[in-house]
N, C-alpha and C. Protein backbone atom coordinates (compact mmCIF):
# COMPACT_ATOMS: atom_id res chain seq x y z
N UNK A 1 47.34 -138.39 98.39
CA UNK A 1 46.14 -138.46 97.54
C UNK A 1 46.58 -138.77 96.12
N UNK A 2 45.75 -139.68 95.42
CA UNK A 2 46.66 -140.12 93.96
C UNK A 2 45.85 -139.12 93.25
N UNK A 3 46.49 -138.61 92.06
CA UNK A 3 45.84 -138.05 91.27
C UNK A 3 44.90 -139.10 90.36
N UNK A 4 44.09 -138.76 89.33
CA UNK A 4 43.27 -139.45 88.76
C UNK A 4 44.37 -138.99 87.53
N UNK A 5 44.07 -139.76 86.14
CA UNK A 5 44.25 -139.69 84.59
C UNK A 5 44.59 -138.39 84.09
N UNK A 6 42.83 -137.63 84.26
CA UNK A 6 43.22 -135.95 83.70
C UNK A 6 43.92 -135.49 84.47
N UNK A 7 44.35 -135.90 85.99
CA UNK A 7 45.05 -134.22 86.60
C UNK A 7 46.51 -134.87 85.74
N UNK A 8 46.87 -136.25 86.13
CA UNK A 8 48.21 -136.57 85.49
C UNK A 8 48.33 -135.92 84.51
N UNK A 9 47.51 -135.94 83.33
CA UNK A 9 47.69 -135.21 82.48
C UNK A 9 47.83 -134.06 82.08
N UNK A 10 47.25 -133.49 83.37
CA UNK A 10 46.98 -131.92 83.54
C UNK A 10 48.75 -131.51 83.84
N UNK A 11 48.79 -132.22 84.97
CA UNK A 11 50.48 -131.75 85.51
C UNK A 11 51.46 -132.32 84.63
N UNK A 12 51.86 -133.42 83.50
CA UNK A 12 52.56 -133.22 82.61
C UNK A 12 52.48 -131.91 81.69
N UNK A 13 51.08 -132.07 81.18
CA UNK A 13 51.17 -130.52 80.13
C UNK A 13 51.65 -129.45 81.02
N UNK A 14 51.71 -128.81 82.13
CA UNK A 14 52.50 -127.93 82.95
C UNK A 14 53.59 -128.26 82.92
N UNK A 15 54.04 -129.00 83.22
CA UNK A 15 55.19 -129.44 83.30
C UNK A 15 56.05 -129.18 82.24
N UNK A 16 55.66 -129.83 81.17
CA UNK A 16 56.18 -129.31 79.86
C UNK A 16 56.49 -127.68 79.33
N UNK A 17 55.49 -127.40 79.57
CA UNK A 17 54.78 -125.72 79.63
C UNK A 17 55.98 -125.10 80.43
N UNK A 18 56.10 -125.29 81.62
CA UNK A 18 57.29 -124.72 82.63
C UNK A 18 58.49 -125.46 81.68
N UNK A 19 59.24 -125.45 81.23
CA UNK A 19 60.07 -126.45 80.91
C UNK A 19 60.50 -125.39 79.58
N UNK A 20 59.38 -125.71 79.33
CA UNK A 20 59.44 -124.47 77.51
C UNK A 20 59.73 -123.13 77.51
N UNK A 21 58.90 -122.87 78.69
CA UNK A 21 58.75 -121.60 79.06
C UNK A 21 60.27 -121.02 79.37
N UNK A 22 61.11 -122.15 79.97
CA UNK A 22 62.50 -121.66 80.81
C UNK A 22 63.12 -121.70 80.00
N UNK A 23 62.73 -122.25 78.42
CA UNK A 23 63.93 -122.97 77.71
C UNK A 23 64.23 -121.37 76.80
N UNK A 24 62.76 -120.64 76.83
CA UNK A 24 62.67 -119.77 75.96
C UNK A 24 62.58 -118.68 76.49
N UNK A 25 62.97 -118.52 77.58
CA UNK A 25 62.98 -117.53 78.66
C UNK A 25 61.68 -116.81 78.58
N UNK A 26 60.60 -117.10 78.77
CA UNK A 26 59.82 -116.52 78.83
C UNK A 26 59.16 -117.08 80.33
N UNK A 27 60.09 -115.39 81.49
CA UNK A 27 59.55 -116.09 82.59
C UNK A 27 58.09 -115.58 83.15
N UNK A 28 57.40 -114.70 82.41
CA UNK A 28 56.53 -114.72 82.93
C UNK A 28 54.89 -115.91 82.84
N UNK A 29 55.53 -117.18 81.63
CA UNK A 29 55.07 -118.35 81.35
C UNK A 29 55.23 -119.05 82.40
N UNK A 30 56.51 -118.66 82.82
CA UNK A 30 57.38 -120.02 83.40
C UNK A 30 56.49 -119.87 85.30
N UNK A 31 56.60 -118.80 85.58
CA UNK A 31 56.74 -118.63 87.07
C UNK A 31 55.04 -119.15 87.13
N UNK A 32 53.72 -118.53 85.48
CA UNK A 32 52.54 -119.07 85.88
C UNK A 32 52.59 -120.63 86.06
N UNK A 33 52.92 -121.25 85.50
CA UNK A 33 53.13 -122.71 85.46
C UNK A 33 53.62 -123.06 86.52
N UNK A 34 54.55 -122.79 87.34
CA UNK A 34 54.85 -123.35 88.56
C UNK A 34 53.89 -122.92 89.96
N UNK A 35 53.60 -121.68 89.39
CA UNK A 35 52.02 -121.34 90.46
C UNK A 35 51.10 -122.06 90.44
N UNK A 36 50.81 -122.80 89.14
CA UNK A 36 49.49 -123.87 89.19
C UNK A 36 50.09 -125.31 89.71
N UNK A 37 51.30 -125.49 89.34
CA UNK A 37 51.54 -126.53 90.30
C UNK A 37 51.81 -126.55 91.00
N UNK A 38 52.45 -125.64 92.26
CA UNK A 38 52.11 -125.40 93.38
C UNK A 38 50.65 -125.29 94.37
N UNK A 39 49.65 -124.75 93.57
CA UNK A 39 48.35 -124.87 93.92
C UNK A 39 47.86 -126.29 93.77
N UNK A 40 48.31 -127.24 92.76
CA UNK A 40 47.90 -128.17 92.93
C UNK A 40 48.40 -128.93 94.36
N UNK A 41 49.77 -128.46 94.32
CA UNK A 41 50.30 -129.46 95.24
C UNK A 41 49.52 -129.36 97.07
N UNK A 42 49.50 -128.17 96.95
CA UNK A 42 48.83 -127.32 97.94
C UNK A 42 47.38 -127.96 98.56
N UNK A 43 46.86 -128.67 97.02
CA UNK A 43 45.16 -129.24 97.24
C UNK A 43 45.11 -130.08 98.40
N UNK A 44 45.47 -131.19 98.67
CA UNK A 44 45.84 -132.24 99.58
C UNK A 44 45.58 -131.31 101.52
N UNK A 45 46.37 -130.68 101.18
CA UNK A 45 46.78 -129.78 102.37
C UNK A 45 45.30 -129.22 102.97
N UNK A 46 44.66 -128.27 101.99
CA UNK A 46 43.54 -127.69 102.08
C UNK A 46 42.64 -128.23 102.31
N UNK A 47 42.23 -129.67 101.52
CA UNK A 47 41.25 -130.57 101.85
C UNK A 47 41.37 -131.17 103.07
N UNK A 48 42.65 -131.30 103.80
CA UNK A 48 43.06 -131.91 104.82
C UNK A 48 42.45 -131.38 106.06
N UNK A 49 42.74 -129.69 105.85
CA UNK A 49 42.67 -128.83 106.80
C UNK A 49 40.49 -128.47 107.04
N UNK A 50 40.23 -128.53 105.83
CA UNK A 50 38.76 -128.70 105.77
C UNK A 50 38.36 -129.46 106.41
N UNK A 51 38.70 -130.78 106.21
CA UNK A 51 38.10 -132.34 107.32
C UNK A 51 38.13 -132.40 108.49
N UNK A 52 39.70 -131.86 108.92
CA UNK A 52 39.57 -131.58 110.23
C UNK A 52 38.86 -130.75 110.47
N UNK A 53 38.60 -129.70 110.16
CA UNK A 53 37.72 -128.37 110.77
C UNK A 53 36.09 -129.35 111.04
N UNK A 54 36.02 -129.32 109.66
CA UNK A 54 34.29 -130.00 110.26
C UNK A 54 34.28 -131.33 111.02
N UNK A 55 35.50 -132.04 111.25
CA UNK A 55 35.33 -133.39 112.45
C UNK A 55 35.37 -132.15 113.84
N UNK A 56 36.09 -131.49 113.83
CA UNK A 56 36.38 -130.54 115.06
C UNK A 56 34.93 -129.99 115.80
N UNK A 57 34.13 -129.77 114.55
CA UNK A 57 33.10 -128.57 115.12
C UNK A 57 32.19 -130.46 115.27
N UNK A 58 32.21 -130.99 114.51
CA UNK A 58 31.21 -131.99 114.90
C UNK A 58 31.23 -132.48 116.56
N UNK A 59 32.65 -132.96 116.61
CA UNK A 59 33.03 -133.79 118.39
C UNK A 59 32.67 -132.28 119.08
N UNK A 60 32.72 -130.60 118.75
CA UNK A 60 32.61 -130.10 119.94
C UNK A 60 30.93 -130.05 119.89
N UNK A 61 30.17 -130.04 118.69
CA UNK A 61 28.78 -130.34 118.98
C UNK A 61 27.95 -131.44 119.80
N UNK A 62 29.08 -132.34 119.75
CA UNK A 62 28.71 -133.91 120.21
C UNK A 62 29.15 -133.62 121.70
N UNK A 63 29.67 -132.90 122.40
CA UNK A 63 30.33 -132.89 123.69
C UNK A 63 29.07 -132.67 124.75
N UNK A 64 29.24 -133.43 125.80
CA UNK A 64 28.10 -133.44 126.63
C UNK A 64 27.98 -131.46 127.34
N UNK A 65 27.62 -130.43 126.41
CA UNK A 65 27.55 -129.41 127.08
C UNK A 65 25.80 -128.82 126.67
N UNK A 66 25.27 -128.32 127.25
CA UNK A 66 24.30 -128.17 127.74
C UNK A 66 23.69 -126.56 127.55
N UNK A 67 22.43 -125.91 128.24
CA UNK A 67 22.33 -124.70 128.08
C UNK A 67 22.97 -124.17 129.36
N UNK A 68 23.65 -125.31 130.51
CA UNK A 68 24.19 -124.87 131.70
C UNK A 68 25.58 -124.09 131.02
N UNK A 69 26.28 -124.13 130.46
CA UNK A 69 27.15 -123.06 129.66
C UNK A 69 26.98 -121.89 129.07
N UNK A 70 25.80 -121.90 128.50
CA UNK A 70 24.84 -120.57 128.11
C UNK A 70 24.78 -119.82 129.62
N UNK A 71 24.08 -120.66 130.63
CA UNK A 71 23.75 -119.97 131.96
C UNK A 71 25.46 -119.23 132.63
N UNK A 72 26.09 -120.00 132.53
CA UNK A 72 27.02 -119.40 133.34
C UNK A 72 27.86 -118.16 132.61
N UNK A 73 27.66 -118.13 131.12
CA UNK A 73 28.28 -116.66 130.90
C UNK A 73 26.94 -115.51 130.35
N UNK A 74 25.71 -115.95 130.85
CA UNK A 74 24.73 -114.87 130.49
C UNK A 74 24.21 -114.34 131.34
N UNK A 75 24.73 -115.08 132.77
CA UNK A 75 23.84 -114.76 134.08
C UNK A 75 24.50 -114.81 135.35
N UNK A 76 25.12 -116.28 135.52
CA UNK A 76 25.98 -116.77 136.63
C UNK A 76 27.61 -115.72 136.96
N UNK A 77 28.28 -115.86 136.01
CA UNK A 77 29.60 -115.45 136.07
C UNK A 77 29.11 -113.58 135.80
N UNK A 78 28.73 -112.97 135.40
CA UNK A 78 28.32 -111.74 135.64
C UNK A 78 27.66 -110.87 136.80
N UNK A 79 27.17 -112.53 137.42
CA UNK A 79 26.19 -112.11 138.74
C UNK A 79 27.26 -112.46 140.12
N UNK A 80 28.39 -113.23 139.26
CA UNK A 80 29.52 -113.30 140.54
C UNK A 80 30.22 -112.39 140.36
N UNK A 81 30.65 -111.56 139.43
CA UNK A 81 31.45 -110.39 139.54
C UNK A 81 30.48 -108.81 140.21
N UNK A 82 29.50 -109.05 139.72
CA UNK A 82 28.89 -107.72 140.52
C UNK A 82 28.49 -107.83 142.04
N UNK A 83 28.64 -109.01 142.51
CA UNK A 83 28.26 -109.25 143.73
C UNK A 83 29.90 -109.10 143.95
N UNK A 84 30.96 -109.32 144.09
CA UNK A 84 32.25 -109.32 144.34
C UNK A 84 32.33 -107.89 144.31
N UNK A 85 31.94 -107.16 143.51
CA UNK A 85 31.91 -105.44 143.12
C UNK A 85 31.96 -105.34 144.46
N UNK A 86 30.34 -105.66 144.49
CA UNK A 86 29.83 -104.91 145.93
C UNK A 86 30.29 -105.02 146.67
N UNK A 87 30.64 -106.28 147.28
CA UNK A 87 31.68 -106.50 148.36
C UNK A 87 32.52 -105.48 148.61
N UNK A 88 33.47 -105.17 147.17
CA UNK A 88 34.90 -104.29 147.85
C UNK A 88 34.01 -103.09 147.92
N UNK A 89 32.94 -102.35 147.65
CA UNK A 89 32.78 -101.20 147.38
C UNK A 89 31.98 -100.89 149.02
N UNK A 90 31.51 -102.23 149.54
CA UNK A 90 30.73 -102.36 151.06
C UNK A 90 32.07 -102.45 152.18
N UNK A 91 32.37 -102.73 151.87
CA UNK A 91 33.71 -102.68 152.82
C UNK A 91 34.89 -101.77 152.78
N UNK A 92 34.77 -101.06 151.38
CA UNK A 92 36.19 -99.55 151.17
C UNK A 92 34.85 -98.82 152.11
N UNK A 93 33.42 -98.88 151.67
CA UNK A 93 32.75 -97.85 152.27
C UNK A 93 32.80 -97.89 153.78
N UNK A 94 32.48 -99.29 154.33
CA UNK A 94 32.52 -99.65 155.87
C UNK A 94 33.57 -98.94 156.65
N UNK A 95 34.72 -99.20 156.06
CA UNK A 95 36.19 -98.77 156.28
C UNK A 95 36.66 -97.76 156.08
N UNK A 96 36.17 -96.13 155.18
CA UNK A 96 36.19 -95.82 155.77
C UNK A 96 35.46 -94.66 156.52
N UNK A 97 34.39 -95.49 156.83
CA UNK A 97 33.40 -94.88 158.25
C UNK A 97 34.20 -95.07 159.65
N UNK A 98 34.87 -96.15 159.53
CA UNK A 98 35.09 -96.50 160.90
C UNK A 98 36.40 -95.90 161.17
N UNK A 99 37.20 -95.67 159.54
CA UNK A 99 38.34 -94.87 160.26
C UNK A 99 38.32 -93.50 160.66
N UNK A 100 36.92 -93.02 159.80
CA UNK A 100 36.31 -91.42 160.60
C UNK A 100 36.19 -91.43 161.71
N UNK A 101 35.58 -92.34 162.52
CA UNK A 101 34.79 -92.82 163.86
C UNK A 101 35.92 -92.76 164.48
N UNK A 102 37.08 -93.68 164.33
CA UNK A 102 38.24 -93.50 164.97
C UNK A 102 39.23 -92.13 165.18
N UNK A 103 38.94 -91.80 164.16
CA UNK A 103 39.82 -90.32 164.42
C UNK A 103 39.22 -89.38 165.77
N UNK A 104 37.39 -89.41 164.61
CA UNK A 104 37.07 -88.32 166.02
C UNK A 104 37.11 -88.59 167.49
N UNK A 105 36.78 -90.59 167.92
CA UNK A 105 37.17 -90.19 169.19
C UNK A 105 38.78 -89.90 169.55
N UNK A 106 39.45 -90.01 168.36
CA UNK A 106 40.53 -89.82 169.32
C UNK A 106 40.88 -88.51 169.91
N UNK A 107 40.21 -87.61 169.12
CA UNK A 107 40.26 -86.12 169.10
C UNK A 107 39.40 -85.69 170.28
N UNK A 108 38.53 -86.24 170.23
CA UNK A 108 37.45 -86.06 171.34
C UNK A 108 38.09 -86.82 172.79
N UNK A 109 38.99 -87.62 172.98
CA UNK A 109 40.06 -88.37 173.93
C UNK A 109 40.79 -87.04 174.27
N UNK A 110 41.93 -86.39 173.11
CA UNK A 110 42.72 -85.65 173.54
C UNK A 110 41.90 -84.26 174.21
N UNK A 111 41.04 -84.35 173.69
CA UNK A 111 40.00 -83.07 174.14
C UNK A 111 39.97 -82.78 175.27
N UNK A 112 39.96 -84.17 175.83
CA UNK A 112 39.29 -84.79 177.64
C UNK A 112 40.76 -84.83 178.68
N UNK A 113 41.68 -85.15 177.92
CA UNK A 113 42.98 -84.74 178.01
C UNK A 113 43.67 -84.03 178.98
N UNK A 114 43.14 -83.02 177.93
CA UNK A 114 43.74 -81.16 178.06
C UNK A 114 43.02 -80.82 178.99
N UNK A 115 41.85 -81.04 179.90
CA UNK A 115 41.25 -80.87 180.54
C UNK A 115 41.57 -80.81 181.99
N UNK A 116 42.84 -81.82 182.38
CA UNK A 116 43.48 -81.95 183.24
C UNK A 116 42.66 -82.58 184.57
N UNK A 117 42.39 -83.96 183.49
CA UNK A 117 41.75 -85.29 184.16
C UNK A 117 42.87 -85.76 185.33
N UNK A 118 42.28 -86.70 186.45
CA UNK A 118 43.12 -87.18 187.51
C UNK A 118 43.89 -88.50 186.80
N UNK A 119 44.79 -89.04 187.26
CA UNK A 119 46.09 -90.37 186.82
C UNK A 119 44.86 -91.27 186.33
N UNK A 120 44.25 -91.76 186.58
CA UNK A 120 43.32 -92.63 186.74
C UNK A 120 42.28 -92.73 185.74
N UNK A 121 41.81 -91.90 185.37
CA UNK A 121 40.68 -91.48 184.24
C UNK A 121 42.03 -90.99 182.76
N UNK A 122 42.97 -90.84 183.12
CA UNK A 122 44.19 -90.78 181.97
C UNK A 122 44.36 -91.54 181.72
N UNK A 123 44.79 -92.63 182.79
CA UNK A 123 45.27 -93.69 181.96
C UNK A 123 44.19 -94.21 181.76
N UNK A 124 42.88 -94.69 181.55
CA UNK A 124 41.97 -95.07 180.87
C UNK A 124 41.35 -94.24 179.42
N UNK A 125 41.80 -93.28 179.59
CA UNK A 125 41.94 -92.54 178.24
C UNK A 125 43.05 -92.88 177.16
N UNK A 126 44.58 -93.54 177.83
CA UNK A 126 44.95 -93.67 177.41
C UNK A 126 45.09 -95.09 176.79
N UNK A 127 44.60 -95.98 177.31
CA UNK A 127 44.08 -97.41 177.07
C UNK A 127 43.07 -97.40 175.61
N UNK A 128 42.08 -96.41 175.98
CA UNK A 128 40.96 -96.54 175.14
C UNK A 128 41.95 -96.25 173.51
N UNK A 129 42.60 -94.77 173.77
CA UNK A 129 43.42 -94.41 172.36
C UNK A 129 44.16 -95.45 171.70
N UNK A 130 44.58 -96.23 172.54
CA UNK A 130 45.18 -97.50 172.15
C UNK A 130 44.64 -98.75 171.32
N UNK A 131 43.50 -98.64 171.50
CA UNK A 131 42.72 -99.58 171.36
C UNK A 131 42.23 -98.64 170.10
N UNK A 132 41.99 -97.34 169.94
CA UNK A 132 41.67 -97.06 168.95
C UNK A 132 42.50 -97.06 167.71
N UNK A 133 43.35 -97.40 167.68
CA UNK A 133 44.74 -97.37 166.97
C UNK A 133 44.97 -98.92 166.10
N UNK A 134 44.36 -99.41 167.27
CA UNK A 134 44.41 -101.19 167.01
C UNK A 134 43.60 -101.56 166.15
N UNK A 135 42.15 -100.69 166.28
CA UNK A 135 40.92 -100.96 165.54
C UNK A 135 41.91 -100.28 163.77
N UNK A 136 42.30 -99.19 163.93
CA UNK A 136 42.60 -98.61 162.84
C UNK A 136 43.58 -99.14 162.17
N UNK A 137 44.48 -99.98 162.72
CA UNK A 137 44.95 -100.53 162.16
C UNK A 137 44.65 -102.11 161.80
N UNK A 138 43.68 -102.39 162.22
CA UNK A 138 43.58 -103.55 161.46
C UNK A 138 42.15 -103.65 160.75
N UNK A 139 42.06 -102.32 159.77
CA UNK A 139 41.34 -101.88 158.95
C UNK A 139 42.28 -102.25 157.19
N UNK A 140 43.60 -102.20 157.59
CA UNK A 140 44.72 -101.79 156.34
C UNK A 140 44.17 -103.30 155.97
N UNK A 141 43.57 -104.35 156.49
CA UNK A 141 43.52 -105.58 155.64
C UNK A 141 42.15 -105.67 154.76
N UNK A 142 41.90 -104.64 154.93
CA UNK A 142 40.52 -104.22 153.41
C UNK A 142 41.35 -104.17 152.27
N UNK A 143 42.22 -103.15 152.37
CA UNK A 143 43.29 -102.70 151.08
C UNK A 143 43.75 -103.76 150.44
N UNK A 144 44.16 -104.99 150.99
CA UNK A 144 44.86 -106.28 150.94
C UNK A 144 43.91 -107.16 149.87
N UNK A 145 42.72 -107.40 150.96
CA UNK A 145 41.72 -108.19 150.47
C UNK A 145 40.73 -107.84 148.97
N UNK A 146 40.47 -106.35 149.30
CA UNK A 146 40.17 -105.61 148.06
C UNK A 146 40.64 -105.80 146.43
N UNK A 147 41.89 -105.89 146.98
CA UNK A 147 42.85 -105.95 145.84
C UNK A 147 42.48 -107.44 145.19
N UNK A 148 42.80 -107.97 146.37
CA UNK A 148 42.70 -109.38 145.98
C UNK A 148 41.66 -110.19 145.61
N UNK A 149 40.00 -109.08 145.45
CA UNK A 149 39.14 -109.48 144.80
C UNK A 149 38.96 -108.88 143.77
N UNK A 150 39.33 -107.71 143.37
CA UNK A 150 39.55 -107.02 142.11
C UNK A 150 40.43 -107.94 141.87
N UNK A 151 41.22 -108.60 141.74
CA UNK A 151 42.30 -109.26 140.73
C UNK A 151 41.01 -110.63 140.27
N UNK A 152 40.45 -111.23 141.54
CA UNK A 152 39.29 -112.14 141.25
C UNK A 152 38.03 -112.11 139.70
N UNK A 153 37.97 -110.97 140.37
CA UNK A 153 36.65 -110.63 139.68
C UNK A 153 37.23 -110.11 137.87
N UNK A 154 38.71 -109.77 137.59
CA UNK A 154 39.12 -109.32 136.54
C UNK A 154 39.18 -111.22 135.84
N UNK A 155 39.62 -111.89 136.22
CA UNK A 155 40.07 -113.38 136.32
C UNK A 155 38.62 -114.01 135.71
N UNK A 156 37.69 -113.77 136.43
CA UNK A 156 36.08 -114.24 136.18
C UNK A 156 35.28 -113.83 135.02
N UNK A 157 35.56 -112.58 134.59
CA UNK A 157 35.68 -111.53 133.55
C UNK A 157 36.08 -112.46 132.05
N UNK A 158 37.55 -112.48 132.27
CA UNK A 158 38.01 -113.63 131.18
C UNK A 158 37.11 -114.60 131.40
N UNK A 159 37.25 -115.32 132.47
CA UNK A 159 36.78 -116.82 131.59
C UNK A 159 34.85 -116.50 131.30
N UNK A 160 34.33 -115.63 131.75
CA UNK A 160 33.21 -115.13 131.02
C UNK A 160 33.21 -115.04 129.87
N UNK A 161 34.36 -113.72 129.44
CA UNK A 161 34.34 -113.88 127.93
C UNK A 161 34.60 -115.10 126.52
N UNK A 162 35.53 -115.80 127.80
CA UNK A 162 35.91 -117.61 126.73
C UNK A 162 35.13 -118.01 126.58
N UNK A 163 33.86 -118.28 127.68
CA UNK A 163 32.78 -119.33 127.62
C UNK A 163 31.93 -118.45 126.93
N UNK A 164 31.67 -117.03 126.57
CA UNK A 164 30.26 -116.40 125.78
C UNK A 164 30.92 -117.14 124.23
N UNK A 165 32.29 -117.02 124.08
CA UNK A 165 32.81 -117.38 122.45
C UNK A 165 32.56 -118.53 122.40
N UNK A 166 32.63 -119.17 123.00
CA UNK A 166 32.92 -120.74 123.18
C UNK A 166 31.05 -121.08 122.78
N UNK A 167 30.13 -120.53 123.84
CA UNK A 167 28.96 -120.77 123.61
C UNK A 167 27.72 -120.08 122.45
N UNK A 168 28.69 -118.94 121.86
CA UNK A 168 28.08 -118.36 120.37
C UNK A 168 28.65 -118.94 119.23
N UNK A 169 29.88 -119.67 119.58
CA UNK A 169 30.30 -120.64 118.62
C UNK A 169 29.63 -121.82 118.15
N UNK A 170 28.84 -122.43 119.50
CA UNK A 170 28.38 -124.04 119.70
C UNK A 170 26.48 -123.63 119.16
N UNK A 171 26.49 -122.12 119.38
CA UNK A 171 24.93 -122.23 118.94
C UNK A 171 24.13 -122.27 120.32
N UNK A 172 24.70 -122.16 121.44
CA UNK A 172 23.94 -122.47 123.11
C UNK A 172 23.41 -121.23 123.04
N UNK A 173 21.97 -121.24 123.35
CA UNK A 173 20.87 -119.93 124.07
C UNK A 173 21.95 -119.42 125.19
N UNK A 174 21.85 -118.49 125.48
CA UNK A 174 22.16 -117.50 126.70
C UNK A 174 21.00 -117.19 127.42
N UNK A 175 21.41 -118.14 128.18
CA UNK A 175 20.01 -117.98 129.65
C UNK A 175 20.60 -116.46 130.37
N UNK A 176 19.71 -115.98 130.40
CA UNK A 176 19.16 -114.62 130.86
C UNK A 176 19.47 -114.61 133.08
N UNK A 177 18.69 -113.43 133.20
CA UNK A 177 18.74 -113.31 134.75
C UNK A 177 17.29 -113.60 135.00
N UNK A 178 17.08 -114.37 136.43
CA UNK A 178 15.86 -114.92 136.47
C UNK A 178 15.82 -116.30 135.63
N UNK A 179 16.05 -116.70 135.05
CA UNK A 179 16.46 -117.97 134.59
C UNK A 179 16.37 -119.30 135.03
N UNK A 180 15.77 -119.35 136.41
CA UNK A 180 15.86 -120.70 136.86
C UNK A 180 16.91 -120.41 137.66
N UNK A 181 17.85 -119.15 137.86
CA UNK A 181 18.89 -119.44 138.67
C UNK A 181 18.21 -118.33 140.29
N UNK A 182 18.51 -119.26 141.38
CA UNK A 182 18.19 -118.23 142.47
C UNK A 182 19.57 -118.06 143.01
N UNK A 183 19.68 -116.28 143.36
CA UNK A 183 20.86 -116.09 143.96
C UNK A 183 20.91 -116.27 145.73
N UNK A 184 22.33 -116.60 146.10
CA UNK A 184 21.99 -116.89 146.98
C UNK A 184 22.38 -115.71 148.08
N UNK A 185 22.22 -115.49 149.65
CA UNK A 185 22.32 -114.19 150.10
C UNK A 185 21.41 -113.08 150.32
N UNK A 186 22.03 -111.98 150.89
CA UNK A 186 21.24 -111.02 150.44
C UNK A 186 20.70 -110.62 149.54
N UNK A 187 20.01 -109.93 149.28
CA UNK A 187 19.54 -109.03 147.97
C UNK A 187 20.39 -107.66 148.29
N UNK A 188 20.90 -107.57 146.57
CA UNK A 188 22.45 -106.65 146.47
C UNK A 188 21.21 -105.31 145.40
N UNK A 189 21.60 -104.44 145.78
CA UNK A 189 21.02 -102.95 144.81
C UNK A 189 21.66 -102.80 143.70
N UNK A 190 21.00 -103.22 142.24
CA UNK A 190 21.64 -103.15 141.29
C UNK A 190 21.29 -104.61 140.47
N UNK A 191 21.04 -105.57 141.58
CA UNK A 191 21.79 -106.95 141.19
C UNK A 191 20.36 -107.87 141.13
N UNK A 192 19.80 -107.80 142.35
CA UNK A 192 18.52 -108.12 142.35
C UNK A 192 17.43 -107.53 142.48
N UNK A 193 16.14 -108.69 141.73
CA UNK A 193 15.03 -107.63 141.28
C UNK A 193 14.33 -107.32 142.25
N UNK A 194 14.55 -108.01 143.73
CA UNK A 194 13.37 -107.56 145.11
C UNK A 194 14.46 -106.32 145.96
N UNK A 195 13.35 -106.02 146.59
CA UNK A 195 14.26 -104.86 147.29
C UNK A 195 15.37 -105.11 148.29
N UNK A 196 16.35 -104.04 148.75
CA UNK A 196 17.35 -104.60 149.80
C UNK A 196 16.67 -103.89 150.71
N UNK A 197 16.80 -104.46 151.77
CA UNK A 197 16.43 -104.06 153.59
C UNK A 197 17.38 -103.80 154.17
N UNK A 198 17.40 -102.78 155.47
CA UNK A 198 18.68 -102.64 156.02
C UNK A 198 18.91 -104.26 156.70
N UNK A 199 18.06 -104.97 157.07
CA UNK A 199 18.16 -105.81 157.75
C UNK A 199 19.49 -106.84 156.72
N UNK A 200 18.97 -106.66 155.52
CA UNK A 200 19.93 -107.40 154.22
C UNK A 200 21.26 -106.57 154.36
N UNK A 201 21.20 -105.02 154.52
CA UNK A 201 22.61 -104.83 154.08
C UNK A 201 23.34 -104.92 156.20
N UNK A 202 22.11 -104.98 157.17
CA UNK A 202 23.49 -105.54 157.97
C UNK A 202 23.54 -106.56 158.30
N UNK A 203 23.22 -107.80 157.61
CA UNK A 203 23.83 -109.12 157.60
C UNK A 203 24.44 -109.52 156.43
N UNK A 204 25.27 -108.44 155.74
CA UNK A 204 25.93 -108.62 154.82
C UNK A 204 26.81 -107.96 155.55
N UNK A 205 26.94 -107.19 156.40
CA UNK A 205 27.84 -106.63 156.80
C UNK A 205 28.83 -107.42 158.41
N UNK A 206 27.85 -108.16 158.80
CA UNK A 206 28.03 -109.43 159.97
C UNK A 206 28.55 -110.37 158.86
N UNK A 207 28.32 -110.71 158.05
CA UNK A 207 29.34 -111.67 157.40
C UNK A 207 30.73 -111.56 157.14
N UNK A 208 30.76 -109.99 156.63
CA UNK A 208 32.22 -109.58 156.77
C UNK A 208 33.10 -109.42 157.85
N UNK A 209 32.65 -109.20 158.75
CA UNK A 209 33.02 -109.19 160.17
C UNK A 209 32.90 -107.39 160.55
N UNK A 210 32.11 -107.21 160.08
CA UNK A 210 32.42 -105.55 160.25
C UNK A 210 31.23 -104.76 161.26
């Protein structure tokens, strides 16, 4: 950036000023004088950093984004994490009912047991325990999966929070719930505004395989 006439003039008389100042040790002259020309020098920089800022906010105003960005961190991405909630919290619950279920018959097996059943009705007792064992164990892949939607839903969380900054930055409305958006599925307790039916929570529960 060229200076104009007065600043030239401005930064010789400093110049001089610093110069005098050192000659006569008077540094607390000296060090102001090199602070103002340092601030001058500095100007360039600042103005630089200004231009860019407002070309920056202009191209992200100009960017083809929409109130569909508003929607997805005021409604969408909040309505996928509480539905993910539910999930693990429908299936730790599913799981463990069924590993209760499993215990007692097995208890109710050994019961029948002790009873001093014939070879025949044993070993079909003992088939069934087997099978109950199988069921129980291939329950441990809730724990697995669970996890692995809690890590999801923490993941969804962030980029919720990027896009609310991102979209209180740009000036985008935050579309609300009810919004034009229909969820899809059951109706979840908590989540949506019509009621849940058992019929809703057991074909949410046939989806899981449970």
């Amino acid at each position: 950036m060229n200076a104009s006439a007065a600043e030239r003039e401005h930064l010789l008389h400093l110049m001089h000023a610093a110069l005098g100042a050192l000659e006569q040790g008077d540094d607390t002259l000296y060090r102001s004088c090199i602070e103002s020309l340092a601030q001058w020098r500095s100007r360039p920089i600042y103005a630089a950093i200004d231009r860019l800022a407002r070309e920056l906010t202009g191209a992200l105003a100009n960017l083809p984004i929409d109130a569909r960005l508003g929607a997805l961190a005021g409604e969408e991405l909040p309505d996928a994490r509480a539905r993910l909630n539910f999930v693990v919290q429908t299936t730790e619950e599913a799981t463990h009912r069924t590993l209760d279920l499993v215990e007692d018959c097995r208890n109710r097996i050994d019961l029948l047991r002790s009873q001093g059943l014939d070879s025949a009705i044993e070993n079909e007792l003992m088939s069934v325990r087997g099978n109950l064992s199988s069921i129980a164990l291939a329950q441990e892949y809730q724990d697995l999966t669970g996890q692995t939607i809690k890590r999801v839903v923490g993941l969804v969380h962030q980029v919720e929070q990027a896009i609310g900054k991102i979209s209180n930055a740009l000036g985008l409305p935050e579309q609300r719930k009810n919004e034009g958006i229909e969820a899809q599925g059951p109706a979840l307790p908590g989540i949506d505004a019509h009621g849940v039916s058992q019929d809703d929570a057991d074909d949410l529960l046939a989806g899981l395989g449970l």
